[in-house]
PDB file of N, CA and C in Angstrom:
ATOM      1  N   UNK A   1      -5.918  64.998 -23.069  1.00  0.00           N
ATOM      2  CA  UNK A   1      -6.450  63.726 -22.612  1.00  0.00           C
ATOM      3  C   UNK A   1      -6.551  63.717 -21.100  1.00  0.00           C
ATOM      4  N   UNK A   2      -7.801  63.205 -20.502  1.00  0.00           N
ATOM      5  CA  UNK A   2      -7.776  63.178 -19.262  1.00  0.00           C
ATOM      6  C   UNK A   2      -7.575  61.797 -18.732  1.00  0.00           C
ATOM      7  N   UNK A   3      -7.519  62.044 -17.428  1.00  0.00           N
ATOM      8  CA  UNK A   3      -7.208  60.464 -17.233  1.00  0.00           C
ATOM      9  C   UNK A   3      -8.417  59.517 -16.056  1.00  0.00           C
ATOM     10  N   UNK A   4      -9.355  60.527 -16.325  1.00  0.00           N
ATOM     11  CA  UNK A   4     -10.577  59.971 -15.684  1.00  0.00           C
ATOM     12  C   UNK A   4     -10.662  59.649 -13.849  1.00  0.00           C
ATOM     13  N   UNK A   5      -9.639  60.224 -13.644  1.00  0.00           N
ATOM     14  CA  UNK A   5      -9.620  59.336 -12.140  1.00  0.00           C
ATOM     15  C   UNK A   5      -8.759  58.400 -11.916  1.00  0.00           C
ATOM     16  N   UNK A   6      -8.646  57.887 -13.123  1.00  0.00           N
ATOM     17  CA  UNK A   6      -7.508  56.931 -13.124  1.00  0.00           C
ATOM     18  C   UNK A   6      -6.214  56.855 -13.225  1.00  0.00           C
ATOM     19  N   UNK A   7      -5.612  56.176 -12.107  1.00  0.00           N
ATOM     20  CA  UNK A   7      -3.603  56.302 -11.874  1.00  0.00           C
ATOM     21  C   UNK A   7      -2.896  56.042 -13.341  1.00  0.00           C
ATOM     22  N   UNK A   8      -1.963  57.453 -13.272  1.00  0.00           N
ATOM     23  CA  UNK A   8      -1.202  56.984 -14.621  1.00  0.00           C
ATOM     24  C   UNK A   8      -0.234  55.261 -14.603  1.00  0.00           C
ATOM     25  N   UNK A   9      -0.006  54.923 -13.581  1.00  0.00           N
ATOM     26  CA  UNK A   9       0.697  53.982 -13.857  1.00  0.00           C
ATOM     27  C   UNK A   9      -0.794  52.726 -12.968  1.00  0.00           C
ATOM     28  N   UNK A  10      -0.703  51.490 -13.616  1.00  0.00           N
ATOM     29  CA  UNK A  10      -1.546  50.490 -13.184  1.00  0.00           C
ATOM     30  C   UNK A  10      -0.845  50.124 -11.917  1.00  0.00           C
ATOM     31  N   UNK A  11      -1.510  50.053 -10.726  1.00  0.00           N
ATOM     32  CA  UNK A  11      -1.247  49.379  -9.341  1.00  0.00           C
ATOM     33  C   UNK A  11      -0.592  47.813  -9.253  1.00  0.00           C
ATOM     34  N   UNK A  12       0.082  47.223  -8.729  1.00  0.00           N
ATOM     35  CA  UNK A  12       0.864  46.023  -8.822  1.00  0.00           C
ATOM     36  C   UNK A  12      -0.136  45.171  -8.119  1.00  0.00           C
ATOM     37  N   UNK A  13      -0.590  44.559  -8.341  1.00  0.00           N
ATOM     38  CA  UNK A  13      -1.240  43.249  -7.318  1.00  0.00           C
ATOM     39  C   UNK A  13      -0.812  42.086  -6.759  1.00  0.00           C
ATOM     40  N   UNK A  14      -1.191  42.721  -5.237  1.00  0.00           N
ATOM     41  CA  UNK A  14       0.026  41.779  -4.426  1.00  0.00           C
ATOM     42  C   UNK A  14      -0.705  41.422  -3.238  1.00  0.00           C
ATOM     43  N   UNK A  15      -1.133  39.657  -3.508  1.00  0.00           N
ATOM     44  CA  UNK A  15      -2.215  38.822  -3.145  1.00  0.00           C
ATOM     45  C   UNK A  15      -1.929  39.164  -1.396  1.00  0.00           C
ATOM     46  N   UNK A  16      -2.978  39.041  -0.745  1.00  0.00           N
ATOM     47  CA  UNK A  16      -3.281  39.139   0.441  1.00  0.00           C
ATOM     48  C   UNK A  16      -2.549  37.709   1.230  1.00  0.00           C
ATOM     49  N   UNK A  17      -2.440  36.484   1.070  1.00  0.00           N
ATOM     50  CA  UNK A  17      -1.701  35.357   1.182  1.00  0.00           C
ATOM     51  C   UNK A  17       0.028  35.232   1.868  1.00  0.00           C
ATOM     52  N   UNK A  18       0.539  34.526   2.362  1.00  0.00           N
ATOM     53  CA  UNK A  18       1.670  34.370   2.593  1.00  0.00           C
ATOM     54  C   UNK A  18       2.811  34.694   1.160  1.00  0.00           C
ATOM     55  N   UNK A  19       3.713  35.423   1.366  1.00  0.00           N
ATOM     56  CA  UNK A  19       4.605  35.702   0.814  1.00  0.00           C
ATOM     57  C   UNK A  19       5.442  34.279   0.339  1.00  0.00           C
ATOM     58  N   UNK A  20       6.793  34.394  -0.910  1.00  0.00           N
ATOM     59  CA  UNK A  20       7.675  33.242  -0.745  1.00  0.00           C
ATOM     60  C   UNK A  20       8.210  32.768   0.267  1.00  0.00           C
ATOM     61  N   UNK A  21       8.915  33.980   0.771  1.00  0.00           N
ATOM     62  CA  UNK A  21       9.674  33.762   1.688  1.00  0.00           C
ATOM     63  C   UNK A  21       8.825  33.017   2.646  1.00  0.00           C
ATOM     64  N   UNK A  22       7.635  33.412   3.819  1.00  0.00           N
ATOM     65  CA  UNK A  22       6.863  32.984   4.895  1.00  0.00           C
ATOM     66  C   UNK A  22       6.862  31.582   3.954  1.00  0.00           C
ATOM     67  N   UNK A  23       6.038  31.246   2.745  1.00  0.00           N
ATOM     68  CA  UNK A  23       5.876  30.008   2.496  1.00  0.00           C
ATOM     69  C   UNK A  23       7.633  29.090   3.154  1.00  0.00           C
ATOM     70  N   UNK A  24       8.618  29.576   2.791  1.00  0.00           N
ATOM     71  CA  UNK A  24       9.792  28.674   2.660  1.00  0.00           C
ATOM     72  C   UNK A  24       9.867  28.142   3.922  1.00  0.00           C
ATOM     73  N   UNK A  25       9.842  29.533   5.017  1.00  0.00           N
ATOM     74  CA  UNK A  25      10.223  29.335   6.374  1.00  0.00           C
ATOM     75  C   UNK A  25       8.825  28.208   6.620  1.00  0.00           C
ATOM     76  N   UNK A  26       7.330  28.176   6.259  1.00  0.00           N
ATOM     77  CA  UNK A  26       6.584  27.432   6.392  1.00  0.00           C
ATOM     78  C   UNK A  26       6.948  25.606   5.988  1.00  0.00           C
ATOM     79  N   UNK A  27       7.490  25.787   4.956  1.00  0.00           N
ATOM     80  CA  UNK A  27       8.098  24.584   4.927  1.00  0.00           C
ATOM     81  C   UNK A  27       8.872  23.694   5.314  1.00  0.00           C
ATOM     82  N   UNK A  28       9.750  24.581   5.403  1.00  0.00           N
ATOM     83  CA  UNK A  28      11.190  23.938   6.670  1.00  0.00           C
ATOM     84  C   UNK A  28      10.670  23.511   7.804  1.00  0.00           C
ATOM     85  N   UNK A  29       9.557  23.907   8.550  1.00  0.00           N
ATOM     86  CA  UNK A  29       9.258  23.861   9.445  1.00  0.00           C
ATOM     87  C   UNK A  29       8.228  22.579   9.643  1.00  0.00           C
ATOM     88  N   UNK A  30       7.626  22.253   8.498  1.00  0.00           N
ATOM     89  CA  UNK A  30       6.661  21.151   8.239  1.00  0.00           C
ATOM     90  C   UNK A  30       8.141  19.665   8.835  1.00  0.00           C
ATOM     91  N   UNK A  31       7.270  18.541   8.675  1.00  0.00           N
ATOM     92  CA  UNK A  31       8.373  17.092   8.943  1.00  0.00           C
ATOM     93  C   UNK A  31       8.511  16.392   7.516  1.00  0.00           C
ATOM     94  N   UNK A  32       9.317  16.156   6.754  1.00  0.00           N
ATOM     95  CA  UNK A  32       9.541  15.588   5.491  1.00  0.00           C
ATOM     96  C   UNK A  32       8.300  14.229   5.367  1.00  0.00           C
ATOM     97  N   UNK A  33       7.927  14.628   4.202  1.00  0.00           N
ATOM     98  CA  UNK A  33       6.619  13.635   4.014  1.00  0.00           C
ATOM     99  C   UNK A  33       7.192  11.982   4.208  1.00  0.00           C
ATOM    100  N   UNK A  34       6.064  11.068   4.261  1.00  0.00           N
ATOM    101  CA  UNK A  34       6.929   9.774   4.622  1.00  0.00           C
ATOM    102  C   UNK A  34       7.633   9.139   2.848  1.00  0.00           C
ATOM    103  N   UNK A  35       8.773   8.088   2.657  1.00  0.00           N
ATOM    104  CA  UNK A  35       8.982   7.894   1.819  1.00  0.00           C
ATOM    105  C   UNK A  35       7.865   7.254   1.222  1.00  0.00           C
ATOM    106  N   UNK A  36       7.921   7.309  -0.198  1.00  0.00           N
ATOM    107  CA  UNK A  36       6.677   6.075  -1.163  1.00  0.00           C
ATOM    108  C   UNK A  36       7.148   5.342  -0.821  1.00  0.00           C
ATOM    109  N   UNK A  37       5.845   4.153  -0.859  1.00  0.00           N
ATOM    110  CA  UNK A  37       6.321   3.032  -1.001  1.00  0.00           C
ATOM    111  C   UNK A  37       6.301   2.213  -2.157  1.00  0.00           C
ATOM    112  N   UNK A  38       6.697   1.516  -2.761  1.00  0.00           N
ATOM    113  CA  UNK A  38       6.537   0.516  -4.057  1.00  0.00           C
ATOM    114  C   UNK A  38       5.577  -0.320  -3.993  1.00  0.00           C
ATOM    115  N   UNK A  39       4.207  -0.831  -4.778  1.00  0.00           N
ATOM    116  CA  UNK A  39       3.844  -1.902  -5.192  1.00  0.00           C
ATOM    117  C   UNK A  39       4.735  -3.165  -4.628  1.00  0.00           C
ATOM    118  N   UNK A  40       4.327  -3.893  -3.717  1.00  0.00           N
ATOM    119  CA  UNK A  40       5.021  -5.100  -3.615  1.00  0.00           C
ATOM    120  C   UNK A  40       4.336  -5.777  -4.647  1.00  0.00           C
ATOM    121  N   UNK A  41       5.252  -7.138  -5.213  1.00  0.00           N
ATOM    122  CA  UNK A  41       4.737  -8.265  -5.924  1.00  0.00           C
ATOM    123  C   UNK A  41       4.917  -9.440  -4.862  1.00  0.00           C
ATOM    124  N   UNK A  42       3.734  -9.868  -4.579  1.00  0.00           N
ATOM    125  CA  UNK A  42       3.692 -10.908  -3.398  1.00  0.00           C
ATOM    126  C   UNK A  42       3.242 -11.914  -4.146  1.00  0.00           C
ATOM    127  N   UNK A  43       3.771 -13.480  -4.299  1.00  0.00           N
ATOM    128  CA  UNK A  43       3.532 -14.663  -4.503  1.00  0.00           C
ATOM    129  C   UNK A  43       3.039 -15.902  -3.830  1.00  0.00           C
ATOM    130  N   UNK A  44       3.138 -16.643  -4.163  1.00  0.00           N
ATOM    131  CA  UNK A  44       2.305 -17.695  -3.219  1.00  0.00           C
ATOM    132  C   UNK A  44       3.571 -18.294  -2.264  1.00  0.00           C
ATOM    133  N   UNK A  45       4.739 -18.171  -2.473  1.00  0.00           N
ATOM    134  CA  UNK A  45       5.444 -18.427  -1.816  1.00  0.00           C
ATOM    135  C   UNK A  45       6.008 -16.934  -1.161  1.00  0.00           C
ATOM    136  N   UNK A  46       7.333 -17.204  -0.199  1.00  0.00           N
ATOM    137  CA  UNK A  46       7.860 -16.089   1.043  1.00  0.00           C
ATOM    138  C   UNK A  46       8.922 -15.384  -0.079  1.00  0.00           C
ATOM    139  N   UNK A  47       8.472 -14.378  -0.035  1.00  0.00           N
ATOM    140  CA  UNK A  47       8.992 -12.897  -0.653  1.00  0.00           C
ATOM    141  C   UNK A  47      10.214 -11.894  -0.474  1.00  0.00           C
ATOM    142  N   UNK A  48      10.998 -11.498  -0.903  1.00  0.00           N
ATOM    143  CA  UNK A  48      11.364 -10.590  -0.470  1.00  0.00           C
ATOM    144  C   UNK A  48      11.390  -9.812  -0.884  1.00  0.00           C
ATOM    145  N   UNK A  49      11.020  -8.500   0.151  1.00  0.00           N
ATOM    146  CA  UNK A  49      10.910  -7.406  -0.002  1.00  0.00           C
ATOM    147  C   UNK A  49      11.360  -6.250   1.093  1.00  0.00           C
ATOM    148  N   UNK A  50      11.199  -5.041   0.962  1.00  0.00           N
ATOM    149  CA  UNK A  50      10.795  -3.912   1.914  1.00  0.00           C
ATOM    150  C   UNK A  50      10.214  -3.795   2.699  1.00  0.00           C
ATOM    151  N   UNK A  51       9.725  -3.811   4.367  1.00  0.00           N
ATOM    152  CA  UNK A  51       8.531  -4.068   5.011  1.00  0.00           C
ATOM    153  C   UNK A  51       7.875  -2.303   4.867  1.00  0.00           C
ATOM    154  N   UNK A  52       6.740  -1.892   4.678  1.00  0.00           N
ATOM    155  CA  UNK A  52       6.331  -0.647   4.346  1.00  0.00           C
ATOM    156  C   UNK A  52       5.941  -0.150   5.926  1.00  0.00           C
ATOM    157  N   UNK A  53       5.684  -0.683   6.941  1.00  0.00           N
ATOM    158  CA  UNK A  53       6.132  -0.289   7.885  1.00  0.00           C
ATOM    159  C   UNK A  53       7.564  -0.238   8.880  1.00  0.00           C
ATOM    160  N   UNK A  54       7.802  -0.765   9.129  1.00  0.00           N
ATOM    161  CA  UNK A  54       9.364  -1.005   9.780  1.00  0.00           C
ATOM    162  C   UNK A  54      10.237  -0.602   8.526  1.00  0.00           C
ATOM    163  N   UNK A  55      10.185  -0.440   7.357  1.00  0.00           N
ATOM    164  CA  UNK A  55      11.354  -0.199   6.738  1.00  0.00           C
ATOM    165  C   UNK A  55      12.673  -0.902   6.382  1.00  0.00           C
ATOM    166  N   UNK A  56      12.057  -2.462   6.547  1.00  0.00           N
ATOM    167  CA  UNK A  56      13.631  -3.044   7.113  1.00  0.00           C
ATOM    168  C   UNK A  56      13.220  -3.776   5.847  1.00  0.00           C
ATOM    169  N   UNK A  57      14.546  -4.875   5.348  1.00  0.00           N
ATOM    170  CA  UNK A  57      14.551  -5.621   4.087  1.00  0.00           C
ATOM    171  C   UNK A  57      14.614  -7.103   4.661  1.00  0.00           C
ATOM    172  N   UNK A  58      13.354  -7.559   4.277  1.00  0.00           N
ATOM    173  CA  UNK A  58      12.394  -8.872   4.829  1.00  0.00           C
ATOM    174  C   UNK A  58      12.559 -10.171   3.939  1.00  0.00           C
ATOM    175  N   UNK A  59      12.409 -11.233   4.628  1.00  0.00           N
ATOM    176  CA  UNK A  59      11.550 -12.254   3.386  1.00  0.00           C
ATOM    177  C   UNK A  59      10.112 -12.716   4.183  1.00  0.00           C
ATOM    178  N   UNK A  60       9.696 -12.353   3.515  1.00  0.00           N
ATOM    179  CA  UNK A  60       7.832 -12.332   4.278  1.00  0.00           C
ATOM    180  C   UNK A  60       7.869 -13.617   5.059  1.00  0.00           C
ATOM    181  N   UNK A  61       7.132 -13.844   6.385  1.00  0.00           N
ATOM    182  CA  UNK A  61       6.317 -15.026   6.887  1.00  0.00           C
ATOM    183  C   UNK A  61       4.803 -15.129   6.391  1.00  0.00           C
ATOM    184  N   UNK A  62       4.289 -16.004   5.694  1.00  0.00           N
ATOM    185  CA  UNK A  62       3.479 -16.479   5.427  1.00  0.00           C
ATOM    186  C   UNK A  62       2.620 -17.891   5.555  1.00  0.00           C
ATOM    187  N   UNK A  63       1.327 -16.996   5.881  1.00  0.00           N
ATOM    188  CA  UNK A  63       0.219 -17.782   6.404  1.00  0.00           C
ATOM    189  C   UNK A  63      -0.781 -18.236   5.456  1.00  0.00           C
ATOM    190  N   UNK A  64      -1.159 -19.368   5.263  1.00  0.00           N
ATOM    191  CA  UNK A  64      -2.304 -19.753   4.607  1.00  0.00           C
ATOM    192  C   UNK A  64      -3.190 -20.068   5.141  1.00  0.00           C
ATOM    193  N   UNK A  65      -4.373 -19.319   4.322  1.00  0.00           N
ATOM    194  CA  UNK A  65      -5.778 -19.791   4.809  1.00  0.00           C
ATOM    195  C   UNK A  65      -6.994 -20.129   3.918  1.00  0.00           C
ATOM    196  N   UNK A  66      -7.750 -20.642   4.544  1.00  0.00           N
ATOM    197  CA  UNK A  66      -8.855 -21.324   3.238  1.00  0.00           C
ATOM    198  C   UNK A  66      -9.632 -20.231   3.333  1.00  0.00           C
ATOM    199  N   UNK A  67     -10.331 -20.869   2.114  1.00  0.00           N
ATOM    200  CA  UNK A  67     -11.117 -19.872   1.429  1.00  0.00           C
ATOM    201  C   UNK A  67     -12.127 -20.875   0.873  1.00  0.00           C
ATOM    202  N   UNK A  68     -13.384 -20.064   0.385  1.00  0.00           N
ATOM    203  CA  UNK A  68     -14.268 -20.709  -0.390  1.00  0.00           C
ATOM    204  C   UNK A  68     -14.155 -21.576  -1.808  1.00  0.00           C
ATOM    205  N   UNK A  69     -12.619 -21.363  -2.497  1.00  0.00           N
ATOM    206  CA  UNK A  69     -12.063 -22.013  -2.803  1.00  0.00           C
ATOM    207  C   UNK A  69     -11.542 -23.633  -2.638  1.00  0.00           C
ATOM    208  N   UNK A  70     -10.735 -23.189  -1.276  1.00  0.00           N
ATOM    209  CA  UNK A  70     -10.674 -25.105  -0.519  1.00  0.00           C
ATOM    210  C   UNK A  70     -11.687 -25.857  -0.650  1.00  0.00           C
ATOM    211  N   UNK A  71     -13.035 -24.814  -0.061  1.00  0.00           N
ATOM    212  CA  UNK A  71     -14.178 -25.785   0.260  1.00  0.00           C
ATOM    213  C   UNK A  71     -14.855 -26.221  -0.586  1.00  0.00           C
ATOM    214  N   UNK A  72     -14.654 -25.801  -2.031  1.00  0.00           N
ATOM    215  CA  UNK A  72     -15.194 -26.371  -3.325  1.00  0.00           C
ATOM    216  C   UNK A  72     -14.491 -27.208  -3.817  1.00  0.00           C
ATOM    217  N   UNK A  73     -12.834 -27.222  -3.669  1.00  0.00           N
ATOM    218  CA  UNK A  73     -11.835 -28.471  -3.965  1.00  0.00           C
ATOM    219  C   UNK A  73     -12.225 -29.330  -3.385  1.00  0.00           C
ATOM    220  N   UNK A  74     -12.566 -29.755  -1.912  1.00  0.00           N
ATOM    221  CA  UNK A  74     -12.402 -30.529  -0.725  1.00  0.00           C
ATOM    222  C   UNK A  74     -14.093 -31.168  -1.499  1.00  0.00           C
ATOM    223  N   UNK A  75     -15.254 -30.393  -1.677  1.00  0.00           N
ATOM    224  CA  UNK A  75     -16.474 -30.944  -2.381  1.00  0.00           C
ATOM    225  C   UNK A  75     -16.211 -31.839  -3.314  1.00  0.00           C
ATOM    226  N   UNK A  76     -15.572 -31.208  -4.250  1.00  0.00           N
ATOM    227  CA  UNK A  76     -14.890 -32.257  -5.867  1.00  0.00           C
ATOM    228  C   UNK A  76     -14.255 -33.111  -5.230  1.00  0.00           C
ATOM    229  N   UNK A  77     -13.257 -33.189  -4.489  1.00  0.00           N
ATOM    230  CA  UNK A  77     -12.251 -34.357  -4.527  1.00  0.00           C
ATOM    231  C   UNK A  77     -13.139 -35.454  -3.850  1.00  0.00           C
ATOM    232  N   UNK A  78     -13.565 -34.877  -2.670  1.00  0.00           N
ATOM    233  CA  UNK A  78     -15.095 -35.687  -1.957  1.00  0.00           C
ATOM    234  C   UNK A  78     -15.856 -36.348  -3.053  1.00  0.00           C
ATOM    235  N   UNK A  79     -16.704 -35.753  -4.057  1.00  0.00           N
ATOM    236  CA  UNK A  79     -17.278 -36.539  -4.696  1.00  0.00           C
ATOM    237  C   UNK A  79     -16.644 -37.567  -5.753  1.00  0.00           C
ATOM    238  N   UNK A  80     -15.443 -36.821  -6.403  1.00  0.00           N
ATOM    239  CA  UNK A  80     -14.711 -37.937  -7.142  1.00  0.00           C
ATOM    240  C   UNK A  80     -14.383 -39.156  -6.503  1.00  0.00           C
ATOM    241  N   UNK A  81     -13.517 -39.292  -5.500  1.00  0.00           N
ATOM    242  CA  UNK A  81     -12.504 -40.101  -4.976  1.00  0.00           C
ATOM    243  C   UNK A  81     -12.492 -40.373  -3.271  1.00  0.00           C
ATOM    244  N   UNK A  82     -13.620 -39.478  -2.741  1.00  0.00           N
ATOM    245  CA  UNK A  82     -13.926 -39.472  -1.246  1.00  0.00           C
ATOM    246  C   UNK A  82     -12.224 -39.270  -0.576  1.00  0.00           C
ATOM    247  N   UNK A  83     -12.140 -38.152  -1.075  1.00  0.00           N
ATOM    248  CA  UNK A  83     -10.367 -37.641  -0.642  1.00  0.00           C
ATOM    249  C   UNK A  83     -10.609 -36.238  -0.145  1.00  0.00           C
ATOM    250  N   UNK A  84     -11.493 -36.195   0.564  1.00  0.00           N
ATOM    251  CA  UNK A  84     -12.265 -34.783   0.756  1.00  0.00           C
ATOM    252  C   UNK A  84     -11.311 -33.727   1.639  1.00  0.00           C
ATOM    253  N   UNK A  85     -10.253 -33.986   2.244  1.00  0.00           N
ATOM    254  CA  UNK A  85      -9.221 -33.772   3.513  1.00  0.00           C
ATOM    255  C   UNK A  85      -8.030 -33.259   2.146  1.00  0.00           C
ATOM    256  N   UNK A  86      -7.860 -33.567   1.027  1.00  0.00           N
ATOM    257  CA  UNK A  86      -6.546 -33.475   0.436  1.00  0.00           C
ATOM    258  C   UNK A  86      -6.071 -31.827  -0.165  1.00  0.00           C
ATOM    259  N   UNK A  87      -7.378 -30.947   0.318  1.00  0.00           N
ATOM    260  CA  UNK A  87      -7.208 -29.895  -0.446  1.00  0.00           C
ATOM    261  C   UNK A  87      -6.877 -28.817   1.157  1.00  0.00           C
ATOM    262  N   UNK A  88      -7.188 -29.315   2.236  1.00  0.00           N
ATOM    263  CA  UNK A  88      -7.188 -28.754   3.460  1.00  0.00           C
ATOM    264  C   UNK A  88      -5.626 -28.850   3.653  1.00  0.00           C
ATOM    265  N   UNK A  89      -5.002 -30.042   3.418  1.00  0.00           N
ATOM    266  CA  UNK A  89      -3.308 -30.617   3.698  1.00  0.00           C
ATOM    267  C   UNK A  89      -2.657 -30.315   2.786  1.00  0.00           C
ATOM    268  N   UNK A  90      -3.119 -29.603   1.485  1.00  0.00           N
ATOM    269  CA  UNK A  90      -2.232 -28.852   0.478  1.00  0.00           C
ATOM    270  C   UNK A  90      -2.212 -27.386   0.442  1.00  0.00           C
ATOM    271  N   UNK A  91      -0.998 -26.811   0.464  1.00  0.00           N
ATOM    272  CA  UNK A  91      -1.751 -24.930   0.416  1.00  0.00           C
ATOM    273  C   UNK A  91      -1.888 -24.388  -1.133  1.00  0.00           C
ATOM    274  N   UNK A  92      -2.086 -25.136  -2.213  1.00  0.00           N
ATOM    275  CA  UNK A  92      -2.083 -24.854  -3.493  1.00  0.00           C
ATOM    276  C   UNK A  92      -3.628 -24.268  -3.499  1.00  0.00           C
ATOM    277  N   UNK A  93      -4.562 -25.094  -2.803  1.00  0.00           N
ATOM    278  CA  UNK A  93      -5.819 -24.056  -2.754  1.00  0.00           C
ATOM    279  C   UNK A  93      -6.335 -22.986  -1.800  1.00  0.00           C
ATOM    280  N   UNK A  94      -5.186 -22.498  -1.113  1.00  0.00           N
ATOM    281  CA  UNK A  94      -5.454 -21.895  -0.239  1.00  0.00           C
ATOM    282  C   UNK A  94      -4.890 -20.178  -0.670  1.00  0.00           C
ATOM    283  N   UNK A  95      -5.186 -19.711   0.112  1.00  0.00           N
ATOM    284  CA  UNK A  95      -4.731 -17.866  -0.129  1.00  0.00           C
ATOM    285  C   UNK A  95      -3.295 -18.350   0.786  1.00  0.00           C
ATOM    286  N   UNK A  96      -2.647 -17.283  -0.096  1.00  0.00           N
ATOM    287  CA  UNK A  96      -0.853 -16.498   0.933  1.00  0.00           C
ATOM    288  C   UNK A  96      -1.008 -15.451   1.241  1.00  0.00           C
ATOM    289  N   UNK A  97      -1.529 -15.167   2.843  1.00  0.00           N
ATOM    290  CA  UNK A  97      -1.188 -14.489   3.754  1.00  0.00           C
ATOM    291  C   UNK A  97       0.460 -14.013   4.261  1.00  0.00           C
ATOM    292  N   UNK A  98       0.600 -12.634   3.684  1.00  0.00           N
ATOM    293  CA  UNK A  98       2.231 -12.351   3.905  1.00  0.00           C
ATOM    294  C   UNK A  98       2.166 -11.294   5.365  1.00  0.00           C
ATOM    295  N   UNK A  99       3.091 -11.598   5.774  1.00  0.00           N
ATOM    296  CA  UNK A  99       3.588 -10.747   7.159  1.00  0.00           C
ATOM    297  C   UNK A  99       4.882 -10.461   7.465  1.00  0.00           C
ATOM    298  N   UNK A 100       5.285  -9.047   8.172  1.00  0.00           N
ATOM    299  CA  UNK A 100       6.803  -8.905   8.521  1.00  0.00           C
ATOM    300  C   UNK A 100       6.934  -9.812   9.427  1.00  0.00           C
ATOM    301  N   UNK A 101       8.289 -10.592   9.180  1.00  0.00           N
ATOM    302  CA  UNK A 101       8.760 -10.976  10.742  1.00  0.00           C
ATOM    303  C   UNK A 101       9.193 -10.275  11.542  1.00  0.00           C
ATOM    304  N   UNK A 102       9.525  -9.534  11.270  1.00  0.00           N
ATOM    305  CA  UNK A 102       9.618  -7.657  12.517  1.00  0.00           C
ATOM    306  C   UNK A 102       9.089  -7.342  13.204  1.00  0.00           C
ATOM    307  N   UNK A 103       7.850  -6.952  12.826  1.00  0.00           N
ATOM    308  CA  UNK A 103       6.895  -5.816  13.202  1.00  0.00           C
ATOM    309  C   UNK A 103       5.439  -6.537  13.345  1.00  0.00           C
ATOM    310  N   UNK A 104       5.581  -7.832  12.616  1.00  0.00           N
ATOM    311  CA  UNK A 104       4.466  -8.876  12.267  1.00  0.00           C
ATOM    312  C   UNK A 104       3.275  -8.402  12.019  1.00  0.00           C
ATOM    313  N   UNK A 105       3.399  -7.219  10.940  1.00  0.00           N
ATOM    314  CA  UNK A 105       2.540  -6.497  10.146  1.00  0.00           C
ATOM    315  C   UNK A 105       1.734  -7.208   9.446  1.00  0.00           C
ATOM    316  N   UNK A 106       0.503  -7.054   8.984  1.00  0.00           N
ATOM    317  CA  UNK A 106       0.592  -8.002   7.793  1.00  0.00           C
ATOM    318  C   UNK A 106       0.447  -6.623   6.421  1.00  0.00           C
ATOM    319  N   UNK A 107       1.011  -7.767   5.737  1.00  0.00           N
ATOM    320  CA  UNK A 107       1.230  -6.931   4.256  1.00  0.00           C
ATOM    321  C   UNK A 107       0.566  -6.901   3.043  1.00  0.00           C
ATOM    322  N   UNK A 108      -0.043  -7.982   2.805  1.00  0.00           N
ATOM    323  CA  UNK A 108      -1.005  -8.286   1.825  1.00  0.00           C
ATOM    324  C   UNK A 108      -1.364  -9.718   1.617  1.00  0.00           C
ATOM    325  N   UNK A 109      -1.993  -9.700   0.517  1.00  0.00           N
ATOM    326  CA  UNK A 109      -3.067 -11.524   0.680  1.00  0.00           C
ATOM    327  C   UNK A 109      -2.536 -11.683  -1.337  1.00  0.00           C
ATOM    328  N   UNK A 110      -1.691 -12.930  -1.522  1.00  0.00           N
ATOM    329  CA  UNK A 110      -1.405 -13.552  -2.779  1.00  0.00           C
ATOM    330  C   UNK A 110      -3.068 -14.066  -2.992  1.00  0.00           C
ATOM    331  N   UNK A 111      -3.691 -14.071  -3.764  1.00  0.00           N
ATOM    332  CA  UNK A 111      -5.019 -14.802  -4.417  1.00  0.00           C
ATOM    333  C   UNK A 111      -5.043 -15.822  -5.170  1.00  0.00           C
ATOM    334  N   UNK A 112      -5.402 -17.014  -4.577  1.00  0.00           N
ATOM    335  CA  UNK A 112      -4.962 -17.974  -5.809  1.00  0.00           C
ATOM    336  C   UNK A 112      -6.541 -18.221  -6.791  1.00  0.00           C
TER     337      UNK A 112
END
C-alpha cells in the first residue's frame, strides 16, 4: 500500500487566532462589564428603587406633565360643567415623570 504523498499520521489543526491562554491574559485585562440593570416598575406615584445611574437606593422625585390626554379631559369637563381648569389641578390625567434625587437623572415616564 502506498501512501500517495500523504503523512502517515493526519496533521493537528491549530487555528491561526489567539491561543487560551493570550485569550485569558486578554481578559483580565479588559474592565468588568457594567452591572444589569432590572426593569424598574414605575407608578404614578414616587417609587422605590435602584437609580441605574448613580447606583444608589432612591425613592424617585416625580414630575407631572400634561399630555394630550389633560387636554381632552379639560375639553369634556369644559363642555359638561364649564370646569375646564379641573383636569390641569389634578395629576390623575397627567403622565409621572420619575427622576433620581441624586444625580437628577431622569428614569422613565408612568403612562396614564
Amino acid at each position: 500500500m502506498g501512501n500517495d504523498g500523504l503523512p502517515l499520521y493526519p496533521q493537528v489543526y491549530r487555528p491561526q487566532g489567539p491561543t487560551k491562554m493570550d485569550q485569558k491574559e486578554f481578559q483580565s485585562a479588559q474592565p468588568s462589564p457594567p452591572m444589569p440593570v432590572q426593569a424598574m416598575l414605575l407608578g404614578p406615584e414616587n417609587t422605590m428603587t435602584v437609580c441605574q445611574f448613580c447606583r444608589a437606593s432612591i425613592k424617585t422625585a416625580v414630575r407631572y406633565t400634561t399630555t394630550a390626554r389633560t387636554h381632552t379631559a379639560a375639553a369634556l369637563w369644559g363642555i359638561l360643567c364649564c370646569l375646564c381648569c379641573v383636569p390641569y389641578a389634578a395629576n390623575s390625567a397627567k403622565n409621572s415623570d420619575h427622576y433620581c434625587p441624586n444625580c437628577q437623572r431622569y428614569l422613565g415616564t408612568y403612562v396614564k
